[in-house]
Protein backbone atom coordinates (compact mmCIF):
# COMPACT_ATOMS: atom_id res chain seq x y z
CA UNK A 1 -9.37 16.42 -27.83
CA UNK A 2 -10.81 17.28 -24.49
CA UNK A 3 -9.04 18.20 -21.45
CA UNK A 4 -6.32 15.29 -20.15
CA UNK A 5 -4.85 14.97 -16.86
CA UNK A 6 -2.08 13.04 -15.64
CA UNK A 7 -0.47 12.99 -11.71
CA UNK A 8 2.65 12.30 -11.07
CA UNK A 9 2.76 10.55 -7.01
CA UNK A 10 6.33 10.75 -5.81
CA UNK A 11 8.28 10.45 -2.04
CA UNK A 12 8.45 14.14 -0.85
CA UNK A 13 11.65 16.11 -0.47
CA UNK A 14 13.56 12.67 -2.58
CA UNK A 15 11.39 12.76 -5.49
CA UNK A 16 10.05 16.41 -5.88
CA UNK A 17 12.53 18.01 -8.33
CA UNK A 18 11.76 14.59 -10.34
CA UNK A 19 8.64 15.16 -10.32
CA UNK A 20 8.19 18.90 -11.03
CA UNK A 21 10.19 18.05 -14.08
CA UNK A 22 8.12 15.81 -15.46
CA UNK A 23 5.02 17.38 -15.34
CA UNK A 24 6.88 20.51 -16.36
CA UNK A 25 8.14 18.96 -19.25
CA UNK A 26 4.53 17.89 -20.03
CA UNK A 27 3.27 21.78 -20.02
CA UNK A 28 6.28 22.94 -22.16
CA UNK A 29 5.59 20.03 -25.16
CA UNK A 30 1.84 20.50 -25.18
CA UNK A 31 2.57 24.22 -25.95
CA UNK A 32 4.60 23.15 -29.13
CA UNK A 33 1.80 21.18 -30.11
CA UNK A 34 -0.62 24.00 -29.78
CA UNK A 35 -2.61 23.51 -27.01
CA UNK A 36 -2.58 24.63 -23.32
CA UNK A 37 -1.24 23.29 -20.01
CA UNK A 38 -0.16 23.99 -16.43
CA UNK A 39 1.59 22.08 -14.04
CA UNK A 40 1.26 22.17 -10.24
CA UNK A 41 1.53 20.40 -6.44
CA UNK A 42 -0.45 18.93 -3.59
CA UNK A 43 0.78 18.08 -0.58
CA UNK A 44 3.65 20.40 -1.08
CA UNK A 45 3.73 21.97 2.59
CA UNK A 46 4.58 19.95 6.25
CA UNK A 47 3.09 16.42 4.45
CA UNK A 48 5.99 16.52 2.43
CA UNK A 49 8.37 15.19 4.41
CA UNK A 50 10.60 12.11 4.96
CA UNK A 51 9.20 10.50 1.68
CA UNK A 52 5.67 10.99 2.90
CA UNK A 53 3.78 10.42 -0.76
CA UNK A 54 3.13 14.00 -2.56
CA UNK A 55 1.91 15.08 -5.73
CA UNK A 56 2.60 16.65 -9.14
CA UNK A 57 -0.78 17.16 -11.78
CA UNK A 58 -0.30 18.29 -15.48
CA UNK A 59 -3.39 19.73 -17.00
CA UNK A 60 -3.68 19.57 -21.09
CA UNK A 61 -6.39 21.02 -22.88
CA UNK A 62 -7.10 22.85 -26.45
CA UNK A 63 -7.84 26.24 -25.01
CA UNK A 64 -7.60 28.18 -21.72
CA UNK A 65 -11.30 27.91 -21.80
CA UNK A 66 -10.92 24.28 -21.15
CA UNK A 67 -8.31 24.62 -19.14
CA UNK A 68 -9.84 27.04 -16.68
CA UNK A 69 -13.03 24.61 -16.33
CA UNK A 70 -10.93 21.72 -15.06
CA UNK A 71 -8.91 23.80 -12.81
CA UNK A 72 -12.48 24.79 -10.94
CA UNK A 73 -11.17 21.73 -8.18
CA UNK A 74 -8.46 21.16 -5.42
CA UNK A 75 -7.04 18.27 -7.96
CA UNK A 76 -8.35 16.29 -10.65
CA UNK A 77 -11.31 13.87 -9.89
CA UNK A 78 -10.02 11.86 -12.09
CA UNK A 79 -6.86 10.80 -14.35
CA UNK A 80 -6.01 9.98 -17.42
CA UNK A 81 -2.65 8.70 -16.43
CA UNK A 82 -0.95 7.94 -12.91
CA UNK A 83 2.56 8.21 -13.02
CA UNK A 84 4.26 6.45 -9.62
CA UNK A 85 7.86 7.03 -9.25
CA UNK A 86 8.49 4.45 -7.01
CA UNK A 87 7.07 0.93 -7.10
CA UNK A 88 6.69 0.35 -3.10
CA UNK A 89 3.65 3.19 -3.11
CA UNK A 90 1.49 0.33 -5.37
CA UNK A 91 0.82 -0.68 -1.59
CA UNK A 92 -1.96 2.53 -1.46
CA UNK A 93 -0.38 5.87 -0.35
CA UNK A 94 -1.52 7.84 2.78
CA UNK A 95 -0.77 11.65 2.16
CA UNK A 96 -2.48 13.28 4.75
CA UNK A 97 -4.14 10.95 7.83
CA UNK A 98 -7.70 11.68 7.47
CA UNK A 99 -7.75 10.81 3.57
CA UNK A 100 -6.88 6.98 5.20
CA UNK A 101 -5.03 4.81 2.54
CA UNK A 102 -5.72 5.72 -1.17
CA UNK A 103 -5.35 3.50 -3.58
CA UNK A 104 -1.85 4.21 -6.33
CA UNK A 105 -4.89 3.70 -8.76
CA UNK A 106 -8.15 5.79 -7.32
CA UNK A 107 -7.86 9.06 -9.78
CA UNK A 108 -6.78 6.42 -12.59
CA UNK A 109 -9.90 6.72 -15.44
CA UNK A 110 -11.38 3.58 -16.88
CA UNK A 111 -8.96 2.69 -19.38
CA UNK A 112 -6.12 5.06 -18.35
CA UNK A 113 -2.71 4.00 -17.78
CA UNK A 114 -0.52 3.49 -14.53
CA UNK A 115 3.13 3.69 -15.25
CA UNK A 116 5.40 2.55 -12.30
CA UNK A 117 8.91 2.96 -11.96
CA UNK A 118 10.28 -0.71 -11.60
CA UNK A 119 12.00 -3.78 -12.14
CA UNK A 120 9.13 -6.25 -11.01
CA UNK A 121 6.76 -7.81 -13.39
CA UNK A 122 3.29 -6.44 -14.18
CA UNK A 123 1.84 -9.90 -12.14
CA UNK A 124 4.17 -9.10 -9.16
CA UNK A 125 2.85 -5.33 -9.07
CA UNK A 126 -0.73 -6.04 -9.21
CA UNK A 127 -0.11 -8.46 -6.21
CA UNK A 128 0.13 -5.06 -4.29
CA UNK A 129 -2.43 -2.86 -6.52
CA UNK A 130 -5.77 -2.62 -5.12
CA UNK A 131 -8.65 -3.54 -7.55
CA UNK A 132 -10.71 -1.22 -9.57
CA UNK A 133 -14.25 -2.00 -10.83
CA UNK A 134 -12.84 -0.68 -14.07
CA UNK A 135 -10.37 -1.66 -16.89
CA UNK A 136 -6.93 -0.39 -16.81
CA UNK A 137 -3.56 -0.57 -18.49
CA UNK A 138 -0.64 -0.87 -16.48
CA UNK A 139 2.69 0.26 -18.19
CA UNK A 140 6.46 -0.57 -16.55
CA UNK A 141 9.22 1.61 -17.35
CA UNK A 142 12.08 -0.52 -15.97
CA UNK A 143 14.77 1.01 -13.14
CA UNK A 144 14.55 0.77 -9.62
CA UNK A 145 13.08 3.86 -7.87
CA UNK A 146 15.33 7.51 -8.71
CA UNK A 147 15.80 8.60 -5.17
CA UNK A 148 18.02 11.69 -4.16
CA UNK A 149 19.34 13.59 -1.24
CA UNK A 150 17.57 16.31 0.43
CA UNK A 151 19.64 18.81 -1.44
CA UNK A 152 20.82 16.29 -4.69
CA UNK A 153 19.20 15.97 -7.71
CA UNK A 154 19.67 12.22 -9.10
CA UNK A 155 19.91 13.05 -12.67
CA UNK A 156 19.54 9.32 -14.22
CA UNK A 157 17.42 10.03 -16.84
CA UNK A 158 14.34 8.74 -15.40
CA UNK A 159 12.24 11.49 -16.31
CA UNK A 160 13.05 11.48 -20.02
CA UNK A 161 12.32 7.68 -19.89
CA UNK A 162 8.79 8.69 -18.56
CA UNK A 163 7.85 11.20 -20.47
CA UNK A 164 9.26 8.76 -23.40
CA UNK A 165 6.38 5.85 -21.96
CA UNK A 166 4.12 8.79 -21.40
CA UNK A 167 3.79 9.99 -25.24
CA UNK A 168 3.43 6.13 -25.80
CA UNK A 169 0.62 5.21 -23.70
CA UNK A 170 -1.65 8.35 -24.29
CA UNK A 171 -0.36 9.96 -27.69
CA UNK A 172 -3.11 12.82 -27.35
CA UNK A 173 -1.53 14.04 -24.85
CA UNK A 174 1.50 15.55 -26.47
CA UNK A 175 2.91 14.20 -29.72
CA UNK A 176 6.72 12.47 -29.56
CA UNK A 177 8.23 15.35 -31.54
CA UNK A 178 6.77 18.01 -29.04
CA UNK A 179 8.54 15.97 -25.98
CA UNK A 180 11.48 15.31 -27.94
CA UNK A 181 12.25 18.85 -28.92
CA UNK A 182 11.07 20.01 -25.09
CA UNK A 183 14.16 17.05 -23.75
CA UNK A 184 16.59 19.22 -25.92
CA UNK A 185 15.73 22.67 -24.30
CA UNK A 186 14.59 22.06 -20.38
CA UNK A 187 17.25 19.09 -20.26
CA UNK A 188 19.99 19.38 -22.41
CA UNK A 189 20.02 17.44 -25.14
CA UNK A 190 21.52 14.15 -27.05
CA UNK A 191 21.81 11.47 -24.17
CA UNK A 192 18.47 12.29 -22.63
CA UNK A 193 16.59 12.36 -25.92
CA UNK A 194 17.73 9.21 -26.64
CA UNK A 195 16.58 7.65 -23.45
CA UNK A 196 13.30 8.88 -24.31
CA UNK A 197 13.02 7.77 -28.05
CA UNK A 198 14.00 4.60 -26.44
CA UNK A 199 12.01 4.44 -24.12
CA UNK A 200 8.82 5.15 -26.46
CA UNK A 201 10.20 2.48 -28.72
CA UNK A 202 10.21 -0.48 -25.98
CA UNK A 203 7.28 0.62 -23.61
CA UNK A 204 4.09 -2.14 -23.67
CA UNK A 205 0.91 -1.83 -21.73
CA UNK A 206 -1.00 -4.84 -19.85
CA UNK A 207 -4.33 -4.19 -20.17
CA UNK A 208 -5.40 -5.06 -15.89
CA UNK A 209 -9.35 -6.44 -16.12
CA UNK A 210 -12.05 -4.74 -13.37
CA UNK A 211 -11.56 -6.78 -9.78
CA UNK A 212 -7.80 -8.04 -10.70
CA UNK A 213 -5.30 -6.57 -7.92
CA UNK A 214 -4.09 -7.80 -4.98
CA UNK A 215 -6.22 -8.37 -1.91
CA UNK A 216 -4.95 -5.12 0.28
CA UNK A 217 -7.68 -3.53 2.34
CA UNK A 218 -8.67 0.04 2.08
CA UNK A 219 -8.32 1.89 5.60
CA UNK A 220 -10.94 5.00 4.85
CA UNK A 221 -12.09 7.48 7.70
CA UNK A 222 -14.77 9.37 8.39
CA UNK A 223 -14.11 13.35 9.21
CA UNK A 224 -16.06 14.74 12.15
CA UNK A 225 -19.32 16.45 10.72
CA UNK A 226 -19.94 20.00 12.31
CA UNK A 227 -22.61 18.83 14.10
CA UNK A 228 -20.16 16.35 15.69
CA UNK A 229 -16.73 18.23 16.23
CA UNK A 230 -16.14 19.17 19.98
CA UNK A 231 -15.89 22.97 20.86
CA UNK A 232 -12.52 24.59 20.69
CA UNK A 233 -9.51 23.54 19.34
CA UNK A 234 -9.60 20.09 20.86
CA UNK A 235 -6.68 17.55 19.96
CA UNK A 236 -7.42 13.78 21.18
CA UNK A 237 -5.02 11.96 23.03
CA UNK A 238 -3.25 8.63 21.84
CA UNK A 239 -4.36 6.18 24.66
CA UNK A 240 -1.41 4.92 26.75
CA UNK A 241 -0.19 1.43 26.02
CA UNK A 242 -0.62 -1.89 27.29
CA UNK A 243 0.97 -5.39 27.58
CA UNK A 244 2.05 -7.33 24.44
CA UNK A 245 -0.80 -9.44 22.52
CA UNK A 246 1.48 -12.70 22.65
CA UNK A 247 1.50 -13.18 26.56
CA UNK A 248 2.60 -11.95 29.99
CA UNK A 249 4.70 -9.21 30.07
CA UNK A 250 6.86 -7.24 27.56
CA UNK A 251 4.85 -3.61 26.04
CA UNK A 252 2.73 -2.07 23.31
CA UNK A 253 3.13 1.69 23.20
CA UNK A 254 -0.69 3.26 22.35
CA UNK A 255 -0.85 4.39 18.34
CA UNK A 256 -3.17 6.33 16.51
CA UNK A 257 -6.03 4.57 15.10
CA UNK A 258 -6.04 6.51 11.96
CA UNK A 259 -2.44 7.24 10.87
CA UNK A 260 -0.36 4.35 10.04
CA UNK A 261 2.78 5.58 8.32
CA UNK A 262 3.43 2.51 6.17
CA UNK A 263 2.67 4.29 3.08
CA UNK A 264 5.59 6.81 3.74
CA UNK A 265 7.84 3.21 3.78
CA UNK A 266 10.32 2.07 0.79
CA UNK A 267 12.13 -0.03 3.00
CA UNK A 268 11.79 -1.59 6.14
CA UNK A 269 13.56 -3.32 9.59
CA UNK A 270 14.05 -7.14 9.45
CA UNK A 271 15.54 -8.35 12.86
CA UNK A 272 17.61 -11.56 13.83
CA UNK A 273 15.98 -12.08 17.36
CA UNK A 274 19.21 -14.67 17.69
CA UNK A 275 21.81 -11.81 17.47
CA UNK A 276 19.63 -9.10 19.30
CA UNK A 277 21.92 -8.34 22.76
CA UNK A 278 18.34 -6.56 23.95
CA UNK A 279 20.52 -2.87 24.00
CA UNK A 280 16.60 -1.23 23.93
CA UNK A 281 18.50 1.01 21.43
CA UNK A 282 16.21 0.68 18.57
CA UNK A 283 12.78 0.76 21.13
CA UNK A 284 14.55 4.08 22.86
CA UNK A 285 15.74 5.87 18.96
CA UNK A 286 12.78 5.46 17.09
CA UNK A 287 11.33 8.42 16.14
CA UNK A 288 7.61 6.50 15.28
CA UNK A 289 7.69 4.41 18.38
CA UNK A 290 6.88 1.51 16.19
CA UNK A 291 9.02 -1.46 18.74
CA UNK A 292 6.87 -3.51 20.30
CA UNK A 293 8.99 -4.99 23.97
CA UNK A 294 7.88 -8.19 23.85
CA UNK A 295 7.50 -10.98 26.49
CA UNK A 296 11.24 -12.55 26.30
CA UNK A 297 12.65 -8.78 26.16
CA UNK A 298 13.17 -8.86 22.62
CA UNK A 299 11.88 -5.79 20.19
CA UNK A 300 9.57 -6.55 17.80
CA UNK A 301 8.80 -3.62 15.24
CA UNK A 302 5.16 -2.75 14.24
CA UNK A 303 5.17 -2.75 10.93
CA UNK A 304 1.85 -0.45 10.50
CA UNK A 305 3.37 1.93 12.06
CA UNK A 306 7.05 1.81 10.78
CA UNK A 307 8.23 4.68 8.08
CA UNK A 308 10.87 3.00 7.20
CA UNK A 309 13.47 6.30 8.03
CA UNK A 310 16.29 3.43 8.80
CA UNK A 311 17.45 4.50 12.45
CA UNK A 312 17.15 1.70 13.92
CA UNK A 313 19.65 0.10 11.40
CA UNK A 314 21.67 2.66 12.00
CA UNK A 315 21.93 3.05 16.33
CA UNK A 316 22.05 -1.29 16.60
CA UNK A 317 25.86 -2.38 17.46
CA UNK A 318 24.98 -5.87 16.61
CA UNK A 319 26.05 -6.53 12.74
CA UNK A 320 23.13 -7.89 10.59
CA UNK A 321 20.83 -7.64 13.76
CA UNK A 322 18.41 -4.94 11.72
CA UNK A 323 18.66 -4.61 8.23
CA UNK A 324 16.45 -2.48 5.60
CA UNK A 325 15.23 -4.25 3.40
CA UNK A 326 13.30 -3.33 0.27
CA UNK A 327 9.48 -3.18 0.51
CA UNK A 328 8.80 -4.49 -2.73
CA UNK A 329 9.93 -7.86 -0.95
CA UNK A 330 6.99 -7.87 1.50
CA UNK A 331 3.07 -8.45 0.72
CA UNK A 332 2.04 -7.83 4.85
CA UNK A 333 2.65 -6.11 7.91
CA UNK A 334 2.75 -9.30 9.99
CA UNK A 335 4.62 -9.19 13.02
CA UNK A 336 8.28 -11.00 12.38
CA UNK A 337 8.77 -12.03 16.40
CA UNK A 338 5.57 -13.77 15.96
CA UNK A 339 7.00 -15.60 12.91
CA UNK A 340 9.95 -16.30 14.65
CA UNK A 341 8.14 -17.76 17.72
CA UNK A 342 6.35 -20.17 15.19
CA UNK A 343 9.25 -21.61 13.29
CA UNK A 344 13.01 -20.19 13.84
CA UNK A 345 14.54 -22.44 11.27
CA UNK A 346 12.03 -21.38 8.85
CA UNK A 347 12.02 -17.16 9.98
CA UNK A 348 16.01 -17.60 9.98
CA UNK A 349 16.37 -18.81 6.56
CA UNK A 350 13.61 -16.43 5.44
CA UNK A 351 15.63 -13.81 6.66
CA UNK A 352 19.11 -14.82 5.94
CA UNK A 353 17.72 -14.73 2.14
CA UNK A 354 16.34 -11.41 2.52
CA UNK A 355 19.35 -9.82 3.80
CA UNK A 356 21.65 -11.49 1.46
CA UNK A 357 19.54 -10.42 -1.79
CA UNK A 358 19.50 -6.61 -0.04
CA UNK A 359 23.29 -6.61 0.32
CA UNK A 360 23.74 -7.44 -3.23
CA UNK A 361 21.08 -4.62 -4.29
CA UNK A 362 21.95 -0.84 -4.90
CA UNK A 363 20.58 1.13 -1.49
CA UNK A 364 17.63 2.87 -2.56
CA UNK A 365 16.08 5.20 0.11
CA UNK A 366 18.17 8.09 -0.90
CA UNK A 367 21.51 9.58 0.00
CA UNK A 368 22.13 11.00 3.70
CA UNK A 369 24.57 13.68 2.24
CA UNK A 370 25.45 16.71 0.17
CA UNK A 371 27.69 15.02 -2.36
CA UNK A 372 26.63 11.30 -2.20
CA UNK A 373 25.71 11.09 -6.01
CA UNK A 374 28.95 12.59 -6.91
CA UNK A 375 30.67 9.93 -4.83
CA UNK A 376 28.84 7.27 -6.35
CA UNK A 377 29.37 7.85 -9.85
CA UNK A 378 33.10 7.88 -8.89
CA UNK A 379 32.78 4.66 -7.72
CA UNK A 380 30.69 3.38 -10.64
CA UNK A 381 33.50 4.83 -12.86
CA UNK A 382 36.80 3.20 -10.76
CA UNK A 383 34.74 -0.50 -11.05
């Protein structure tokens, strides 16, 4: 065997302990099998915030000889599998701003495996996975995305289910028995090692040909040169904003070129212009700036630069004016007001349907509170 590698991309602070136990998990099995690993983060300082995508590697080889030689980068060039915790960051993820938007699938080897996290089908994910010039598999193990609190761990068993699917898509990793036995010790025991055997026994891959994938651009940036940076420390301004695209009137706040926040998104706003009383409470709370004031005073929200953090939701008095709204649901970041300008019957029973398949959907951007899981098992339990 020579030296695997698999990466584990996962919403910072709400996904990290999930993470780190997966790829711990991966170390701990591979030792029972003989060989050695080690398991460590990127992205684990300031860029790990507010579900900003972060990651988790696991390195596998037959000797420390091995291992030492692939540790000689930052992070693997490349993959043998991509493990994505949550199905929204298909879309591309943007860790840090100058790496613009990488693709869920760049360090992904020809003919290693993607497993996502989700309860679309392989055809609906690809419509938001960029396309590789190489062969892939792409592997679903079926939930919607584990997110926790800041300080909660969401123990739902998703990790044994993916390390289950991982032993199944790339058996040289670590052998079934290995993971099993590691379940017992690191996670303690019968339910979760069930989850996994299960989730070995039902996991299929769909082979994904070179060009298939959606049709998402790639936003890539080039990094000042030395021959190019300015003396000093020198920090470029945003440039101030101007009047809204759509006509007369109304503003556009100035936004970096390079940093669009979208990636850091699992759900986002959708308005009901007919309801908005034009409070400016959403333009004046949001921490991104990302409302547009449009010509008829109205607040349309920019959905490049949108992160999806919910506050607007939360500050508007009007009921069902702003709702999150799953990502997974959206294939652009057109501008709704526009939409609505073009056709209101049509925008209004887009949205009605939107909001009406959220409300009868589990929340899944995480819990605001120290004892939210607790809560909602409670509830689970009284139903």
């Amino acid at each position: 065997m020579s030296t695997l590698a698999v990466e584990v991309v996962y919403r910072g602070i709400f996904q990290k302990t999930l993470a780190r136990n997966i790829v711990r998990s991966i170390v701990f099995a591979a030792r029972k099998d003989g060989k050695i690993g080690t398991a460590f983060g990127r992205y684990g300082d300031s860029p790990e915030r507010n579900g900003i995508p972060a990651k988790q590697f696991a390195i596998v080889a037959d000797d420390s000889e091995e291992l030492e030689e692939s540790l000689a980068v930052y992070q693997a060039n490349e993959v043998d599998v991509t493990i994505n915790v949550d199905d929204t960051m298909c879309k591309g993820i943007e860790s840090w701003a100058w790496y613009g938007l990488q693709p869920i699938n760049e360090l992904t080897k020809p003919g290693g495996t993607l497993i996502v996290t989700s309860r679309q089908q392989a055809d609906a994910l690809l419509e938001d996975i960029h396309p590789k010039e190489t062969p892939y598999n792409l592997s679903i193990v079926t939930g919607i995305p584990s997110f926790s609190g800041l300080w909660v761990y969401k123990d739902d068993h998703t990790d044994a289910r993916i390390l289950g699917a991982l032993c199944k898509v790339c058996p040289d990793l670590v052998s079934l028995d290995a993971m099993l036995e590691t379940i017992e010790e690191q996670m303690g025991g019968g339910t979760k090692i069930a989850s996994a055997q299960r989730s070995f026994d039902r996991t299929a891959t769909r082979p994904v040909e070179p060009g298939e994938g959606g049709n998402q651009r790639e936003m890539k940036f080039e990094m000042p040169g030395w021959k190019t940076m300015q003396e000093g420390l020198v920090i470029q301004a945003i440039p101030e904003g101007g009047e809204f695209a759509e006509g007369e009137g109304g503003y556009v706040p100035g936004r970096s070129e390079v940093f669009k926040k979208f990636s850091t998104r699992s759900m986002r706003p959708v308005i009901n212009f007919d309801t908005c009383i034009k409070c400016t409470l959403c333009w004046l709370q949001c921490p991104d700036t990302c409302f547009d004031v449009t010509p008829d005073g109205l607040y349309d929200a920019n959905m490049e630069s949108c992160c999806g953090c919910g506050v607007c939701e939360a500050v508007c008095p009007v009921a069902d004016c702003v709702t999150m709204v799953n990502e997974a649901e959206f294939n652009d970041h057109n501008s709704q007001w526009e939409m609505w300008q073009k056709d209101k019957d049509g925008y209004n029973k887009w949205m009605t349907q939107l909001v009406e398949k959220q409300k009868a959907e589990t929340r899944t951007h995480g819990f605001h509170h120290v004892g939210g899981y607790a809560e909602e098992i409670q509830t689970a339990e009284a139903d």
